[in-house]
Protein backbone atom coordinates (compact mmCIF):
# COMPACT_ATOMS: atom_id res chain seq x y z
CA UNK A 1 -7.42 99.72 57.67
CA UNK A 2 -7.34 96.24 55.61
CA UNK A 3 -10.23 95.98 53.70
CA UNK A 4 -13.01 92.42 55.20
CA UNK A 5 -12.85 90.37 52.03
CA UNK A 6 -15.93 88.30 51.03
CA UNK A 7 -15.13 85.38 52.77
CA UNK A 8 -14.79 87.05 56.17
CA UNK A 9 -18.45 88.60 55.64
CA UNK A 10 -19.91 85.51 55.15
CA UNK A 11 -18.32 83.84 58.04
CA UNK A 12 -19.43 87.34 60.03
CA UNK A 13 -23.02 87.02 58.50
CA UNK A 14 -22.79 83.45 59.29
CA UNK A 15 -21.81 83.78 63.12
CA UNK A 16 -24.64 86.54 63.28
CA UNK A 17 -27.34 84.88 62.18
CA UNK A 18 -25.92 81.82 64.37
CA UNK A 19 -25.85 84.08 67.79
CA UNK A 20 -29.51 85.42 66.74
CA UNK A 21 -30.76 82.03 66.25
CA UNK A 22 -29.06 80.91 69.94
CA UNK A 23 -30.87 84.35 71.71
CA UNK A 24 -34.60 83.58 70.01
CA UNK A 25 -33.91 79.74 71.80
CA UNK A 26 -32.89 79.26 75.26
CA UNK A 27 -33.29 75.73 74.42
CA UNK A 28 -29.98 74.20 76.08
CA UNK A 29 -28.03 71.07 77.85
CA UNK A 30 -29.67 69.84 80.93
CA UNK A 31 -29.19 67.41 83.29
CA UNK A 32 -31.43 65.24 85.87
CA UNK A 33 -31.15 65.33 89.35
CA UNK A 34 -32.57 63.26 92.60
CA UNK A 35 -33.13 65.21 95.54
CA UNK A 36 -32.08 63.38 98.32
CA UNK A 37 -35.71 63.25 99.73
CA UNK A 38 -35.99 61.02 97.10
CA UNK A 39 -33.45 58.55 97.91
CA UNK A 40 -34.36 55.14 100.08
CA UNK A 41 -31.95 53.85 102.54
CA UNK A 42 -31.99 50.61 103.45
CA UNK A 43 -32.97 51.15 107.39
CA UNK A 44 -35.98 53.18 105.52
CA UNK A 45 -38.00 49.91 104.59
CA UNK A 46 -41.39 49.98 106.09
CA UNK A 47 -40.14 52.59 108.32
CA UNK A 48 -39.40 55.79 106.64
CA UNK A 49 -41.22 57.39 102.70
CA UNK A 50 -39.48 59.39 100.28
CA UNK A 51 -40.75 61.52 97.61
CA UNK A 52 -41.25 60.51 93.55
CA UNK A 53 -39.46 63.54 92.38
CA UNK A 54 -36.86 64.27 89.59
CA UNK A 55 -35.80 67.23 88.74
CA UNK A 56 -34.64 68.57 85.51
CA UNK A 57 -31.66 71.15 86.08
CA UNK A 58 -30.30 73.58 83.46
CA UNK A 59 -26.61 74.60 82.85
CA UNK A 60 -25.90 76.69 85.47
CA UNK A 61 -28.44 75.97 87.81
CA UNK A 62 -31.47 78.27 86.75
CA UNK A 63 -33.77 78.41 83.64
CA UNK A 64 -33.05 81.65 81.88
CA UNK A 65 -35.28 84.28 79.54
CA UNK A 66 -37.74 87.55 80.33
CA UNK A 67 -40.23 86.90 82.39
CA UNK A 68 -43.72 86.46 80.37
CA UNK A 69 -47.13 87.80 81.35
CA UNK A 70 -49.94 85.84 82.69
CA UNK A 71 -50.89 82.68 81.49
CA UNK A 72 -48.07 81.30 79.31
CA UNK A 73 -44.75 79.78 80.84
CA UNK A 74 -42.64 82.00 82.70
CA UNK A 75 -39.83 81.53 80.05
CA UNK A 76 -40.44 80.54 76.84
CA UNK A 77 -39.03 78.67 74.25
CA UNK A 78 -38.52 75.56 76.29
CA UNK A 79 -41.75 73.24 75.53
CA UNK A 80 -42.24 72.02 79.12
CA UNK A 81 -46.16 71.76 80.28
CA UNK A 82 -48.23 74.09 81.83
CA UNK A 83 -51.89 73.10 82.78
CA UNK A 84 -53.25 74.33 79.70
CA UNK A 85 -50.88 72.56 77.46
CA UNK A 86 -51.58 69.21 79.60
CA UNK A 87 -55.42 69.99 79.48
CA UNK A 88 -54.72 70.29 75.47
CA UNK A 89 -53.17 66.63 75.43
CA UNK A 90 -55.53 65.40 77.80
CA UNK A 91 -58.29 66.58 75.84
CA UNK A 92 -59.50 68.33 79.40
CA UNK A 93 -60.94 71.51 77.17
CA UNK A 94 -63.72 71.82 74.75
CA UNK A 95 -61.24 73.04 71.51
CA UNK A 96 -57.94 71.45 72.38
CA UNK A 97 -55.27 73.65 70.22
CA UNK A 98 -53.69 72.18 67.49
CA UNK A 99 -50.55 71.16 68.97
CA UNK A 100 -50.97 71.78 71.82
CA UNK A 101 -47.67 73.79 71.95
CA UNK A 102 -47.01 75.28 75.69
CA UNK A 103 -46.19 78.51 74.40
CA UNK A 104 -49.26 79.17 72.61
CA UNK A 105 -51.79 77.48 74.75
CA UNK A 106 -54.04 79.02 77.47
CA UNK A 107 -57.37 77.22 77.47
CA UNK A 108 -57.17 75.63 81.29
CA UNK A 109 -59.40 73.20 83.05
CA UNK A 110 -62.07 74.94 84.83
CA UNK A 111 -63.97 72.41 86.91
CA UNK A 112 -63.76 70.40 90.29
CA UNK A 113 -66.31 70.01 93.20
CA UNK A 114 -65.39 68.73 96.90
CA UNK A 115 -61.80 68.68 98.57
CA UNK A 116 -58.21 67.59 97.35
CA UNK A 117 -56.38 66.41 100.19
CA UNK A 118 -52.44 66.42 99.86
CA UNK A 119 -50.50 64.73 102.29
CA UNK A 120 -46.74 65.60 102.45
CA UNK A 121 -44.07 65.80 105.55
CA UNK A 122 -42.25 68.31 106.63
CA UNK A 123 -43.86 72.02 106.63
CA UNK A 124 -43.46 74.54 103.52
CA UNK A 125 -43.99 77.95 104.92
CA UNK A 126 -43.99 79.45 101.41
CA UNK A 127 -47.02 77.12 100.03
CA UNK A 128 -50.02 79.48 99.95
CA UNK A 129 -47.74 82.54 98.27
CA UNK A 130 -46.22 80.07 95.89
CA UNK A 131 -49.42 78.71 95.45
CA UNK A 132 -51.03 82.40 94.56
CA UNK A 133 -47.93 83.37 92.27
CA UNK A 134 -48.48 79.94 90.24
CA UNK A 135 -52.37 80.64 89.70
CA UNK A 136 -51.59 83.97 88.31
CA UNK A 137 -48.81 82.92 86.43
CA UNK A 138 -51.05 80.45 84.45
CA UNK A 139 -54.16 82.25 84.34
CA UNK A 140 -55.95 80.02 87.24
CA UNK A 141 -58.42 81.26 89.59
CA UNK A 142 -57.13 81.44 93.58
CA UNK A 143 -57.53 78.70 94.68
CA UNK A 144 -59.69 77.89 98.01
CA UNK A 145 -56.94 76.26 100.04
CA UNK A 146 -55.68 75.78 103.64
CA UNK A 147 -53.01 73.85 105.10
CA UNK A 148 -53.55 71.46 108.39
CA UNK A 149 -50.71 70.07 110.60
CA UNK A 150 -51.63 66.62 111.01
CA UNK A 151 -49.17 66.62 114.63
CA UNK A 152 -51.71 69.52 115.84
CA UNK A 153 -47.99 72.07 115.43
CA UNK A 154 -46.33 73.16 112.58
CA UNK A 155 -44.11 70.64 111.78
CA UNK A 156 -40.14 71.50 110.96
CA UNK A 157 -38.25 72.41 107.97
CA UNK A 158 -36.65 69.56 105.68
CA UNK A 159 -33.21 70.95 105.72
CA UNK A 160 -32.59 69.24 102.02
CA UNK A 161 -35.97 71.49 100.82
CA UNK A 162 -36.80 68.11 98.42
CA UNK A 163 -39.64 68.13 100.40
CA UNK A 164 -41.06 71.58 100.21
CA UNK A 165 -40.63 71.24 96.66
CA UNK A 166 -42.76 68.52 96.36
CA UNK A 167 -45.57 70.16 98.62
CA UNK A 168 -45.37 72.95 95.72
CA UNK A 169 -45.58 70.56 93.24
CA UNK A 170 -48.80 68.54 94.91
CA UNK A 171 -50.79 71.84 95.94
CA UNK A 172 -50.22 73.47 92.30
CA UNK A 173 -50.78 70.46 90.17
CA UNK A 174 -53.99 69.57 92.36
CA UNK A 175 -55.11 72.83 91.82
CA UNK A 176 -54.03 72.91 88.34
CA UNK A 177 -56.81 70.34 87.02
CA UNK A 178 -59.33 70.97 89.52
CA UNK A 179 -59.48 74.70 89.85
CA UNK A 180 -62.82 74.92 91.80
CA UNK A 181 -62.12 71.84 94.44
CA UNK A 182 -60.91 73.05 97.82
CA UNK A 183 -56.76 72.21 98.15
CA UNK A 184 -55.66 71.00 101.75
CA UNK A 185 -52.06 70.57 102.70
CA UNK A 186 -52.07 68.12 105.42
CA UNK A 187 -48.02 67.78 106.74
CA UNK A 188 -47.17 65.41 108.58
CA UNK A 189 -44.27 65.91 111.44
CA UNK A 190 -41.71 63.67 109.65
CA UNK A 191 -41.86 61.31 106.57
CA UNK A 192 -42.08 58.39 108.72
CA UNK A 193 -44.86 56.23 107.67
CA UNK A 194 -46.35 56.76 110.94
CA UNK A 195 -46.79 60.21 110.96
CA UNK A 196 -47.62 60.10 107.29
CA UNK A 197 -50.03 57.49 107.70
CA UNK A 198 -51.68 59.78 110.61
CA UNK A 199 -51.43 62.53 108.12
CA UNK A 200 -53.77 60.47 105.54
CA UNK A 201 -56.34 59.30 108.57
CA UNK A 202 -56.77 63.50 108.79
CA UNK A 203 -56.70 63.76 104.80
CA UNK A 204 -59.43 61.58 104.59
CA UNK A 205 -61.57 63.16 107.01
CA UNK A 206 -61.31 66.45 105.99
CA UNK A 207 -62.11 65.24 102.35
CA UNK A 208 -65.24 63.57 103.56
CA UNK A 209 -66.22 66.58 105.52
CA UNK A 210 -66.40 68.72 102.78
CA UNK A 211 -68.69 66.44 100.45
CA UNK A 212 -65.93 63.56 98.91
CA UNK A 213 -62.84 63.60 96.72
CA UNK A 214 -59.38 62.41 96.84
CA UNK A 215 -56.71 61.80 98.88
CA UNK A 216 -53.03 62.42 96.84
CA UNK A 217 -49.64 60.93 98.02
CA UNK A 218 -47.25 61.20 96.09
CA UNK A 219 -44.51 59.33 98.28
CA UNK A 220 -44.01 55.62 99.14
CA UNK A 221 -40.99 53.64 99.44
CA UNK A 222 -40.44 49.82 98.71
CA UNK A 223 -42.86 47.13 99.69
CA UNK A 224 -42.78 45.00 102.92
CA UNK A 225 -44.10 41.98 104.24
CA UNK A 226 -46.51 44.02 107.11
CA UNK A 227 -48.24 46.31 104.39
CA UNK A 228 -51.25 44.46 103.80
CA UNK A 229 -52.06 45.19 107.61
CA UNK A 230 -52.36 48.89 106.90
CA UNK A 231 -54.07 48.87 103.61
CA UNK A 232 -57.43 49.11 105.39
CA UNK A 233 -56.31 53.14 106.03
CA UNK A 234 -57.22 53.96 102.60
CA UNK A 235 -61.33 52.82 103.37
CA UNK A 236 -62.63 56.31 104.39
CA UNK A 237 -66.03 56.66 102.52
CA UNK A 238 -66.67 59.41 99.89
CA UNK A 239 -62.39 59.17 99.41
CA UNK A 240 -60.09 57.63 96.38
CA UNK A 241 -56.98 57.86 96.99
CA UNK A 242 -54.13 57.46 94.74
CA UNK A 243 -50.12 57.37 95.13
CA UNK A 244 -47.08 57.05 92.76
CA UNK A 245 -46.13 54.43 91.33
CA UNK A 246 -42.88 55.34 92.12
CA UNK A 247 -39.23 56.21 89.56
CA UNK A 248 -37.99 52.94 89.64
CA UNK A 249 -38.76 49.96 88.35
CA UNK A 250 -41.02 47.47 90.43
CA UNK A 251 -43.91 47.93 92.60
CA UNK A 252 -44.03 50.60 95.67
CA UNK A 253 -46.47 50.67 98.65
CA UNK A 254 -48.39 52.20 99.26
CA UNK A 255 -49.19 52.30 95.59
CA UNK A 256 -49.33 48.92 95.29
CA UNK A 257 -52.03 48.33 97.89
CA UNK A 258 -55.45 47.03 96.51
CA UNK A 259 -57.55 50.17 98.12
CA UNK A 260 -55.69 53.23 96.24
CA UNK A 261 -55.60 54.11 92.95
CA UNK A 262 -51.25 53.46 91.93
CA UNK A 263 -50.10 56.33 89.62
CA UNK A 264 -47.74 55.73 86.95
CA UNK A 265 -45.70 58.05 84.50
CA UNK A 266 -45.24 58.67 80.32
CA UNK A 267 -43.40 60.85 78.15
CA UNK A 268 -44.94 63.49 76.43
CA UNK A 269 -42.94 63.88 73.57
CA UNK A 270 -42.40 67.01 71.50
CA UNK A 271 -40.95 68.37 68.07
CA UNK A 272 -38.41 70.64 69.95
CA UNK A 273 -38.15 73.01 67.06
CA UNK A 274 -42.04 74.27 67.51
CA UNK A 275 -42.87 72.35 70.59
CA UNK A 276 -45.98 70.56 68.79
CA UNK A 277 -47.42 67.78 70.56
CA UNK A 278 -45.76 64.10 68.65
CA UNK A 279 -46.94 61.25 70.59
CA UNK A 280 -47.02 60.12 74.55
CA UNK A 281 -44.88 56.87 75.14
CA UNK A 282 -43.25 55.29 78.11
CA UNK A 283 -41.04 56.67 80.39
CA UNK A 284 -38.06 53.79 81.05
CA UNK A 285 -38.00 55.06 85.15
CA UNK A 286 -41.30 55.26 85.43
CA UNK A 287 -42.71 52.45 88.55
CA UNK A 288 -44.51 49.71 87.88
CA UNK A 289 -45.04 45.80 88.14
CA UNK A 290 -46.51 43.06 90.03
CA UNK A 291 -46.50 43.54 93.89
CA UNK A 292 -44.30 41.04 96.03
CA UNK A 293 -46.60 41.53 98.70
CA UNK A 294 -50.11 42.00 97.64
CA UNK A 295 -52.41 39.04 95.79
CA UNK A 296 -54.54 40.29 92.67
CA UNK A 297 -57.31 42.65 93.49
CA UNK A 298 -60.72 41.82 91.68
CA UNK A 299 -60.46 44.85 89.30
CA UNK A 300 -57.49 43.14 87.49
CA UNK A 301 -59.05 39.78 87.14
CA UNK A 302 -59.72 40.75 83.30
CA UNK A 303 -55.67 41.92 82.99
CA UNK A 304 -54.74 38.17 84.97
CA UNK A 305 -52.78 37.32 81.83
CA UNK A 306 -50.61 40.02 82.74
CA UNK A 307 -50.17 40.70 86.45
CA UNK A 308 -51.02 36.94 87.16
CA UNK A 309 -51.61 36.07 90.89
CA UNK A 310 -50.88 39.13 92.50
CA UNK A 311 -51.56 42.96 92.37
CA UNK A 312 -49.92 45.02 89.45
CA UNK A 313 -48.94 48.28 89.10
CA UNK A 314 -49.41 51.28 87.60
CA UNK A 315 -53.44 51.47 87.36
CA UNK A 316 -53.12 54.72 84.68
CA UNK A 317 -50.58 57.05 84.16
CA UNK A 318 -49.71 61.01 83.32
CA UNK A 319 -46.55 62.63 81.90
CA UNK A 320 -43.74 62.45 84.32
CA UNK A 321 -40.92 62.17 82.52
CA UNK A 322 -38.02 65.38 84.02
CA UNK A 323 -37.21 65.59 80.40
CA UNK A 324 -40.29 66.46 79.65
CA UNK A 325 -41.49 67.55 82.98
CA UNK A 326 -44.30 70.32 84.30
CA UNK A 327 -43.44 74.07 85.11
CA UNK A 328 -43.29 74.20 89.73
CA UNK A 329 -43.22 77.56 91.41
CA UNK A 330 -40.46 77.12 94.32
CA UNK A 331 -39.65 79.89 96.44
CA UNK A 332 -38.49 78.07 99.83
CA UNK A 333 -34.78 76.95 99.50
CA UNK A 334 -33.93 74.09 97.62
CA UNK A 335 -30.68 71.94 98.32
CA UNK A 336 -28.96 75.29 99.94
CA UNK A 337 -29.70 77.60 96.81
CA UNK A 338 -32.67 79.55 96.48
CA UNK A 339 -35.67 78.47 94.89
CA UNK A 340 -37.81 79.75 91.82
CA UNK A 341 -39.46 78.09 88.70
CA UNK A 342 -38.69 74.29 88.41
CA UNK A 343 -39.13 72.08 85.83
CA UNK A 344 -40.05 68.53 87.22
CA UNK A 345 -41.02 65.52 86.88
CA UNK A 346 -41.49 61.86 88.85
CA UNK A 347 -44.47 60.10 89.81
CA UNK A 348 -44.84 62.38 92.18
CA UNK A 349 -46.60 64.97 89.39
CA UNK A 350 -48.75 61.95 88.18
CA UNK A 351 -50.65 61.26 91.69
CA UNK A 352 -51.73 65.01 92.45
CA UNK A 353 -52.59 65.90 88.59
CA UNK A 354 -54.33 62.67 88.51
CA UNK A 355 -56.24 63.87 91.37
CA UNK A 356 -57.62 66.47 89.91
CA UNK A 357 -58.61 65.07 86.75
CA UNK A 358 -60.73 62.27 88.80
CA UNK A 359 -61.67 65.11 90.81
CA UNK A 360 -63.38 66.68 87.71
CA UNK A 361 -64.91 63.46 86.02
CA UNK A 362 -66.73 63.08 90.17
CA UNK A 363 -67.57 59.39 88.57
CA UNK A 364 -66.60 57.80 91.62
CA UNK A 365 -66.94 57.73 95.57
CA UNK A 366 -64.06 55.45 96.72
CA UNK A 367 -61.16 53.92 95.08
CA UNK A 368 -62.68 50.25 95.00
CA UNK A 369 -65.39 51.96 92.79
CA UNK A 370 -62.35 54.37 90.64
CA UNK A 371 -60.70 51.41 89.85
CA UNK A 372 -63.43 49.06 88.87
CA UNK A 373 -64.68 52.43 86.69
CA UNK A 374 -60.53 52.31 85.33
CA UNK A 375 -60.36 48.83 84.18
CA UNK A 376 -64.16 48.78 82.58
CA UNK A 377 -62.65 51.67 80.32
CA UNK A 378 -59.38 49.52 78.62
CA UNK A 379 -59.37 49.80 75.13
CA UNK A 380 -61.67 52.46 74.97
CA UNK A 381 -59.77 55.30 73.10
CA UNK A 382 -62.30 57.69 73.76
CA UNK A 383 -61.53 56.90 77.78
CA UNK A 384 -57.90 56.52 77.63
CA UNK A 385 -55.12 57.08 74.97
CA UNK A 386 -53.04 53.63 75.63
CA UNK A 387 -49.65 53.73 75.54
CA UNK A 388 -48.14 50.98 72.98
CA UNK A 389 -44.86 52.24 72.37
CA UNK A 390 -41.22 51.63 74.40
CA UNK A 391 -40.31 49.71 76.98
CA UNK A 392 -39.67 49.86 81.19
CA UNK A 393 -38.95 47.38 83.92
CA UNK A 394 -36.16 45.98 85.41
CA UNK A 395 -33.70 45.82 82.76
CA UNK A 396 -35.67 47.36 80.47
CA UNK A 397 -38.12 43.93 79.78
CA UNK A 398 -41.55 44.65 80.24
CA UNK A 399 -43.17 46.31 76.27
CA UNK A 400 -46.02 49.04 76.27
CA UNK A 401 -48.30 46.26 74.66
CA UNK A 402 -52.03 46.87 73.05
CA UNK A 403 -53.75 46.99 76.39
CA UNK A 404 -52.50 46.62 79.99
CA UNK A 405 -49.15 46.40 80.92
CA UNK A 406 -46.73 47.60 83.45
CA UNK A 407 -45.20 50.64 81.19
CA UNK A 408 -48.72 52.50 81.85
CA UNK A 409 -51.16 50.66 83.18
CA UNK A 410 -54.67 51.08 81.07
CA UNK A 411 -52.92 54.42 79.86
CA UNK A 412 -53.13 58.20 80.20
CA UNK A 413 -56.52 60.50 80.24
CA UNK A 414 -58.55 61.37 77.29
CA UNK A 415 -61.14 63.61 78.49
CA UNK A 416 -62.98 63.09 81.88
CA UNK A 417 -64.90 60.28 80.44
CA UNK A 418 -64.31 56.92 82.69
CA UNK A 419 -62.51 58.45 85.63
């Protein structure tokens, strides 16, 4: 047998410590996707909503590693947030860990008071399960939750599953940063804006039924000339109600409308060698800018230089960046494959998270009164961290500036202070 000379050890040592390294990191290529409930057509306009989601896909389809025990990501190694590693950034927790690296943190919000209403189409016959499985998974109490069909039936499939996934995302998120609020699903038959509209008319009731809180809705589609008739839905008493933004650029409805509370997206940016928490800066998707449709509400007459006659968009914003997306537990089928742990982002993350974080503060009884209690805290870095770095906008021309802008609105959470 020829004798392995030097050289060819080292190489051999070389490749070995290489194929160690590769097995302690599952760290690898990745790719974004749209679900198609996510994509507008033009015969949708003022007709038909789709979802805010994005979804961040590994190689080969599925995120891959043993499965970890309760309250840490179900694979680790990838730096993608969990509720306690937002509540760290978000300063949600009394001793945020240095860091704030997903792996390592567990300290999760533990308030909320009152209902959380979701409103989604379509039915997700796996929510309450998937729902259970997520709680444990993180280390989250059960939550107290129920789902309503808004048609009086339970509605049908969506035969893409975008939206299913996105009722897992609203329900788990929701109940992520307000553990002790009650969690309705109210789906509506179809995701046409009537039903969904009739959807949030239940929402809202059932919120104010059970002592106030929010209404989330994390779908929209582009504005139209009739919206401003139907803005005065989103009036119920004891209700705020917020939507997303959107993952365009440019204002969506029903974000954009004066009575709701429009939630944009960041990007939570991480060393990718430890995961430690770097900085949160724009995210170049991410919706926002002044309405074509709606004229400046009275909140923004102190950001006027910006949004100028009419109403501007996003109000605050949350990590919801794909590439740096949240950890979704999945089960129905997704796009003809079977579903598990996602990792996803999209405005659609920032309305129902956002939710639950107002849901917390309980500063506020409507959105008229959240927003007002929004704009009185710009500049106040104990109130929001503002976002002054990157860019977003059609053709990439609006700046994160000191302040308000359309990147971010006011900014992201810092603590519950001024929500």
């Amino acid at each position: 047998m020829k004798r392995i000379g030097w050289l060819s050890l080292f190489i051999l040592a070389v490749l070995c410590v290489s194929q160690s390294v590769q097995a302690q990191s599952p760290r690898r290529k990745t790719h974004i996707v749209v679900p198609a409930s996510s994509v507008e057509k033009p015969a949708d306009l003022g007709v038909n909503a789709h979802t805010h989601l994005k979804v961040l896909m590994p190689e080969g389809g599925k995120f891959a590693g043993a499965a970890q025990p309760q309250e840490l990501p179900p694979f680790l190694g990838y730096f993608y947030e969990t509720p306690a590693s937002i509540a760290c950034i978000y300063n949600l927790v009394s001793r945020p860990r240095p860091g704030c690296n997903p792996d390592e943190t567990t300290d999760n919000p533990s308030g909320g008071s009152g209902a959380i209403a979701v409103v989604d189409a379509y039915d997700d016959p796996n929510a309450a399960s998937d729902l259970a499985n997520f709680s444990a998974q993180f280390g989250l109490p059960a939550a107290d939750f129920s789902v309503v069909f808004a048609g009086g039936t339970r509605p049908k499939l969506d035969p893409t599953g975008g939206w299913e996934l996105e009722e897992s995302l609203d329900i788990e998120w929701a109940h992520a940063m307000a553990p002790k609020a009650k969690i309705y699903l109210v789906e509506a038959n179809s995701n046409s804006f009537n039903d969904l509209l009739s959807a949030v008319l239940l929402a809202a009731n059932l919120v104010a039924s059970n002592g106030g809180g929010e209404v989330s809705m994390s779908f929209g589609g582009s504005e139209f000339t009739e919206e401003t008739l139907l803005d005065a839905i989103f009036t119920q008493p004891g209700v705020v109600y917020l939507a997303s933004a959107g993952d365009a650029p440019g204002a969506s409805w029903p974000s954009a409308s004066p009575n709701v509370i429009s939630a944009g997206g960041t990007t939570i940016s991480r060393d990718s060698s430890n995961g430690r928490f770097l900085l949160e800066n724009t995210w170049q998707d991410a919706g926002g800018g002044p309405s074509l449709v709606e004229p400046r509400p009275h909140f923004q007459d102190g950001v006027a230089r910006v949004v100028g006659s009419t109403r501007g968009t996003p109000d605050l914003s949350f990590d919801a960046n794909p590439a740096t997306g949240v950890w979704v537990l999945n089960t129905n089928l997704y796009e003809g494959q079977p579903g598990g742990w996602f990792v996803v982002g999209g405005t659609s993350v920032s309305a129902p998270a956002l939710a639950g974080i107002i849901n917390v503060a309980g500063g506020a009884n409507s959105s008229a009164q959240e927003n007002q209690q929004i704009y009185r805290g710009l500049l106040n870095p104990f109130v929001f961290r503002d976002t002054f770095y990157g860019t977003c906008g059609i053709n990439g021309g609006d700046f994160a500036v000191l302040g308000y802008d359309f990147c971010t609105g006011v900014g992201s959470p810092i603590s519950y202070r001024g929500k």
